[in-house]
C-alpha atoms as a PDB file:
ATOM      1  CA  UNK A   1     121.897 106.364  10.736  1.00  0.00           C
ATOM      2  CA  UNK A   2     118.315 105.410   9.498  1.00  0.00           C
ATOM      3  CA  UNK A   3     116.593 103.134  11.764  1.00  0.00           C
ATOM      4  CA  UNK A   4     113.403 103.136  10.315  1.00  0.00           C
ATOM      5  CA  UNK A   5     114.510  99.975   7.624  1.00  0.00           C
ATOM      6  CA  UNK A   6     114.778  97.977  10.756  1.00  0.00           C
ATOM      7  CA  UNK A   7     111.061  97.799  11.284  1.00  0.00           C
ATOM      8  CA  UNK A   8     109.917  94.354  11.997  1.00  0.00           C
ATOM      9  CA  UNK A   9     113.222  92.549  11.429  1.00  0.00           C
ATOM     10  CA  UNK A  10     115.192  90.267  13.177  1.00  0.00           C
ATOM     11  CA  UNK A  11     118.159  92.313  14.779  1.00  0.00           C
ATOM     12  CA  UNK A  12     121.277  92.853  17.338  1.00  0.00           C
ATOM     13  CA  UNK A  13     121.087  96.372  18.641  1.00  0.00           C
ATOM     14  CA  UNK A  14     124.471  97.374  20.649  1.00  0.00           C
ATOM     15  CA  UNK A  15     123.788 100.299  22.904  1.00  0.00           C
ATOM     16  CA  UNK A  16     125.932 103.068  23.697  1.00  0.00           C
ATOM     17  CA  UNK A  17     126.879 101.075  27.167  1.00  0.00           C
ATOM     18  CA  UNK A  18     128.122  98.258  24.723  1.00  0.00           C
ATOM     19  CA  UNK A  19     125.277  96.240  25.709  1.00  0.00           C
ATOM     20  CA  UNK A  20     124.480  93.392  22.927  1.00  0.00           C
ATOM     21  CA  UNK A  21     120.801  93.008  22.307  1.00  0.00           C
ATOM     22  CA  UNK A  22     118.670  90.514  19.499  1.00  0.00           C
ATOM     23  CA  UNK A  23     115.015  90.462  19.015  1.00  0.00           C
ATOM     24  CA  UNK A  24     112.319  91.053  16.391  1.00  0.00           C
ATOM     25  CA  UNK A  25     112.051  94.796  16.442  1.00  0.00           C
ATOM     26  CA  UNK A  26     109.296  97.589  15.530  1.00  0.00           C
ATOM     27  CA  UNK A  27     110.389 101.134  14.827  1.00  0.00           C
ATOM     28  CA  UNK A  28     108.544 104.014  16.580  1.00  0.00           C
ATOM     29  CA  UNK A  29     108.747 107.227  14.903  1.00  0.00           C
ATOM     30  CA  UNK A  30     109.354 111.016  16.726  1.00  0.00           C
ATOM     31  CA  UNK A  31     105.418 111.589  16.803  1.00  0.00           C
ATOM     32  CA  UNK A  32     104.659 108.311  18.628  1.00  0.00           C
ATOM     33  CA  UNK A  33     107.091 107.803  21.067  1.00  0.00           C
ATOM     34  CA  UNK A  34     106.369 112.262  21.881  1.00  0.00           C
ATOM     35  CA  UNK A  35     103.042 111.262  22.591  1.00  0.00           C
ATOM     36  CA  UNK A  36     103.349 107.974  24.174  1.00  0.00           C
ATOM     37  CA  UNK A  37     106.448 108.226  25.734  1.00  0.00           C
ATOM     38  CA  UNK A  38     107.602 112.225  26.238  1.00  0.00           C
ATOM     39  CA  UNK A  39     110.396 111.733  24.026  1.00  0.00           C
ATOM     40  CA  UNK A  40     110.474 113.426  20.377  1.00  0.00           C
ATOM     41  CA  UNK A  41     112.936 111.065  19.134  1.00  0.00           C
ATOM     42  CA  UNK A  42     112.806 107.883  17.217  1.00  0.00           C
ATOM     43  CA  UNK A  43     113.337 104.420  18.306  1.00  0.00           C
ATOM     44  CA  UNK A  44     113.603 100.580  18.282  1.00  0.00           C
ATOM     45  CA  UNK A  45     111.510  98.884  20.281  1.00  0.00           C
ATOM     46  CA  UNK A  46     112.076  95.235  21.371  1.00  0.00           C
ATOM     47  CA  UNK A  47     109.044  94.137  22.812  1.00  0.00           C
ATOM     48  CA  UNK A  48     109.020  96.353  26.529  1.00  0.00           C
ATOM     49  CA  UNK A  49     112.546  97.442  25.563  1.00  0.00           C
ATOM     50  CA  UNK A  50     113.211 100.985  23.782  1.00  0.00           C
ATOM     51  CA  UNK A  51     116.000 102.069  21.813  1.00  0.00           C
ATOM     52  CA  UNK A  52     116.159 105.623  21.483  1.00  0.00           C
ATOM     53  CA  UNK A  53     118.389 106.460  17.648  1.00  0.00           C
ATOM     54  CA  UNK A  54     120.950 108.264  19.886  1.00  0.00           C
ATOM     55  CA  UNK A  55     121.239 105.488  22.505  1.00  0.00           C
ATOM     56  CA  UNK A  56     122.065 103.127  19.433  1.00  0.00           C
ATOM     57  CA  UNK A  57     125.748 102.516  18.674  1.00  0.00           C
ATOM     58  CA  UNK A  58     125.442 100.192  16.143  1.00  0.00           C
ATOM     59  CA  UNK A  59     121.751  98.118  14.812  1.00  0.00           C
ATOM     60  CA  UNK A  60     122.264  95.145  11.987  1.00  0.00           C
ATOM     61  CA  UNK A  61     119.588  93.115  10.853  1.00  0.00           C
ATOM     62  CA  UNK A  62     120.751  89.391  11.588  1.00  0.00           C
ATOM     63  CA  UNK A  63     119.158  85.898  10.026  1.00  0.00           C
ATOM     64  CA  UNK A  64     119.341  84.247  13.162  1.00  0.00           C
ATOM     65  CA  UNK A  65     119.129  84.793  16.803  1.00  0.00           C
ATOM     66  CA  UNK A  66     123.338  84.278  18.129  1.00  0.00           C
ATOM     67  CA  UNK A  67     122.851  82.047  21.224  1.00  0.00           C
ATOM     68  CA  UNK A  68     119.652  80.293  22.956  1.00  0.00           C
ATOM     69  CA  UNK A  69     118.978  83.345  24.732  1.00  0.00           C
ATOM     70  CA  UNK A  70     121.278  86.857  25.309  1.00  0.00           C
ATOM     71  CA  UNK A  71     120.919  89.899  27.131  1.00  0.00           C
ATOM     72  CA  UNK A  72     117.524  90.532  26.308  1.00  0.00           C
ATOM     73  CA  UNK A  73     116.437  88.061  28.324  1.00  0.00           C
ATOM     74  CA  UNK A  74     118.603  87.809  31.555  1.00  0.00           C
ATOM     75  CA  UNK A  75     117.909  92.027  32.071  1.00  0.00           C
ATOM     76  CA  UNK A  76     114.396  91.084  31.430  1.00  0.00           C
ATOM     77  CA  UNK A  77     114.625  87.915  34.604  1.00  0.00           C
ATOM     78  CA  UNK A  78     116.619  90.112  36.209  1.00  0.00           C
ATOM     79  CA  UNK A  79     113.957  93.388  36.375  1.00  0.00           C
ATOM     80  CA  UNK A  80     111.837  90.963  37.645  1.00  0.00           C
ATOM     81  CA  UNK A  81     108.521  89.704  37.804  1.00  0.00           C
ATOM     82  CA  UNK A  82     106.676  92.849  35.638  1.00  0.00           C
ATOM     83  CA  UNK A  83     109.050  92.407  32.555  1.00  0.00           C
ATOM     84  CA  UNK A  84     108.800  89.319  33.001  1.00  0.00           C
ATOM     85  CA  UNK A  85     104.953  89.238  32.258  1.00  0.00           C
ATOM     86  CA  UNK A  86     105.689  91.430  29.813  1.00  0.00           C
ATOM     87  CA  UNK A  87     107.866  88.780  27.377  1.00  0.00           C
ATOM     88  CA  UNK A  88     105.282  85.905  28.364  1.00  0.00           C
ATOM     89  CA  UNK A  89     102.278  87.708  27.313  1.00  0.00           C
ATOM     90  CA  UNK A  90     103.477  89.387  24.191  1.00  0.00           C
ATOM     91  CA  UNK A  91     102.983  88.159  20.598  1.00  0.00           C
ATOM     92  CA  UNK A  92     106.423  86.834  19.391  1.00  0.00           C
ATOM     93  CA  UNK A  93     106.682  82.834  20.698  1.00  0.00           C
ATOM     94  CA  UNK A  94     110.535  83.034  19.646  1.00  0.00           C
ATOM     95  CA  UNK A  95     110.513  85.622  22.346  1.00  0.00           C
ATOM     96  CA  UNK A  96     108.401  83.818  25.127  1.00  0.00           C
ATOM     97  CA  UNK A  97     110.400  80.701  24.435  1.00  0.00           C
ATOM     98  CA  UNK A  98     113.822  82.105  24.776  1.00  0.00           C
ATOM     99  CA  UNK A  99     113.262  83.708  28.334  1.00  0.00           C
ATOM    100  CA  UNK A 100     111.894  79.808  29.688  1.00  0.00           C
ATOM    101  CA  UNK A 101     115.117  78.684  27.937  1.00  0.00           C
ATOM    102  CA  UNK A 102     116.980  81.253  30.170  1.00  0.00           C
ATOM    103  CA  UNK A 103     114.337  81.222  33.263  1.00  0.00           C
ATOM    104  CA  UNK A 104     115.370  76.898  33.151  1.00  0.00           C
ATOM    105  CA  UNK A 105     119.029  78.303  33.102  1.00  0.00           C
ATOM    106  CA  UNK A 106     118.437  80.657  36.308  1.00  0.00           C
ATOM    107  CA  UNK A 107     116.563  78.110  38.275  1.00  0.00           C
ATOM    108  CA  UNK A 108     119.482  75.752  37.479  1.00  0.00           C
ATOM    109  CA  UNK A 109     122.407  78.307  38.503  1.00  0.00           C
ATOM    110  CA  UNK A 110     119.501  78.899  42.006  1.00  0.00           C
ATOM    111  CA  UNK A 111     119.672  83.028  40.845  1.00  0.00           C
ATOM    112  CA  UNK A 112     118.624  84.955  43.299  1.00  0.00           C
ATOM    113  CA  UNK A 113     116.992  87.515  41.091  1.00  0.00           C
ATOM    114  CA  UNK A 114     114.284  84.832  40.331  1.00  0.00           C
ATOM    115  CA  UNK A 115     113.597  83.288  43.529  1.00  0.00           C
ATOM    116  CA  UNK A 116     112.216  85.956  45.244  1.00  0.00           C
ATOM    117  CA  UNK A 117     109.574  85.796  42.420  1.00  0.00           C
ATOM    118  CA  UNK A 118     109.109  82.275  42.429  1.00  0.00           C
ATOM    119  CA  UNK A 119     105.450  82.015  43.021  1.00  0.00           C
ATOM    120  CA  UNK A 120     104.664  84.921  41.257  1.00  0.00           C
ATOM    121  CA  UNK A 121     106.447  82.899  37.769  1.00  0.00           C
ATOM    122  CA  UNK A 122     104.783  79.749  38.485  1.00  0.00           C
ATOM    123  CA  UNK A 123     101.628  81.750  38.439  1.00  0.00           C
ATOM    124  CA  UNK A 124     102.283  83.103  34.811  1.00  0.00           C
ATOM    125  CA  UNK A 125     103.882  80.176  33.492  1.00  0.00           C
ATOM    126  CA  UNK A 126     100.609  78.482  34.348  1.00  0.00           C
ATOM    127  CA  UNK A 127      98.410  80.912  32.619  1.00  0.00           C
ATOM    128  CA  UNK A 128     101.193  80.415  29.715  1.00  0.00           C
ATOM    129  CA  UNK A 129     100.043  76.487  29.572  1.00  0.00           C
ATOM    130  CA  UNK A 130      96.448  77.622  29.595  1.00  0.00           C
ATOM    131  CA  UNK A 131      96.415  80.585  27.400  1.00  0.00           C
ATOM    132  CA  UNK A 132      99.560  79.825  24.589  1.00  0.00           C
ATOM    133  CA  UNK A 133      98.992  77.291  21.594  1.00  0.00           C
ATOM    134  CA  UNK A 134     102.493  76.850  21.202  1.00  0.00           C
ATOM    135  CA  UNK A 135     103.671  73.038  22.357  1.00  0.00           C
ATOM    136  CA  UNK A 136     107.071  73.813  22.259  1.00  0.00           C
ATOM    137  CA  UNK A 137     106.112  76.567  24.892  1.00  0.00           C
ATOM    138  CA  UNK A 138     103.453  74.744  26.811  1.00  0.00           C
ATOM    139  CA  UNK A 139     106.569  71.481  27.276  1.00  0.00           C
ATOM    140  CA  UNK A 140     108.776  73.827  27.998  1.00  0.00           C
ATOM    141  CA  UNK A 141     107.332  75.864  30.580  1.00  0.00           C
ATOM    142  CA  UNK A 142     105.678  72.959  32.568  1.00  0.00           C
ATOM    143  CA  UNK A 143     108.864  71.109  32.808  1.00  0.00           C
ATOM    144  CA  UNK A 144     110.205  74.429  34.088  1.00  0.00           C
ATOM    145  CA  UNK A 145     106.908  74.192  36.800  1.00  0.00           C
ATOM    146  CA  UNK A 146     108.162  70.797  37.540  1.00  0.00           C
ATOM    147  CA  UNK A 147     111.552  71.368  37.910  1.00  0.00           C
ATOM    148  CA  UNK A 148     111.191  74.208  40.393  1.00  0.00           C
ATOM    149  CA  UNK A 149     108.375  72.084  43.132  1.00  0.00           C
ATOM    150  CA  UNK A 150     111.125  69.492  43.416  1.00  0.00           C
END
């Protein structure tokens, strides 16, 4: 399987647990992820999330993301408050908006995964408002703010 094609595309990666990933992907060849990450072997890389070519059952490039957020984003509340900085302050806005849409979820459903970060998230969601041009992200994450200090 060549994974390279998948550079920079819009995809659903299933993994060889039978795990069901989408996100904009970038490939990372043998050399880099040897060097960077002590593994000659190529990947996928969602933005924290690697995909080593032998982990990967099956990759398709989709058009469209499946579902308002998917596994991606619940693993990435539920590793907590470090992968969760990690979506907010990376460069994809699709990304960044799709975790509030499933952070709003978890608050709503009172997970416990998220609670014992609460003031931690409030903290980055404010620097989101401050720092992110996106309105659709700014509404979205201070309604979130607002909703959780009831």
């Amino acid at each position: 399987m060549s994974i390279k094609q998948y550079d920079n595309k819009l995809v659903r990666i299933t993994d060889f647990l039978n795990q069901v990933f989408e996100g904009y992907c970038v490939y990372n060849n043998e050399e880099y992820n040897e060097v960077e990450l002590g593994r000659k072997e190529e990947s996928l890389q969602i933005i924290n999330l690697i995909f080593y070519k032998d982990d990967i059952k099956k990759v398709e490039e989709i058009k469209e993301f499946s579902n308002p957020y998917g596994y991606f984003e619940e693993s990435t509340l539920e590793d907590g408050i470090d992968s969760i900085d990690e979506v907010l302050y990376s460069e994809s806005n699709e990304h960044i908006y799709r975790l509030l849409v499933c952070l709003e979820d978890y608050i709503n459903l009172n997970k416990e995964c998220i609670l014992k970060d609460k003031k931690e998230i409030i903290n980055l969601l404010s620097m989101l408002i401050k720092y992110n041009n996106d309105i659709q992200i700014k509404e979205k994450a201070k309604k979130i703010i607002e909703r959780w200090n009831l």
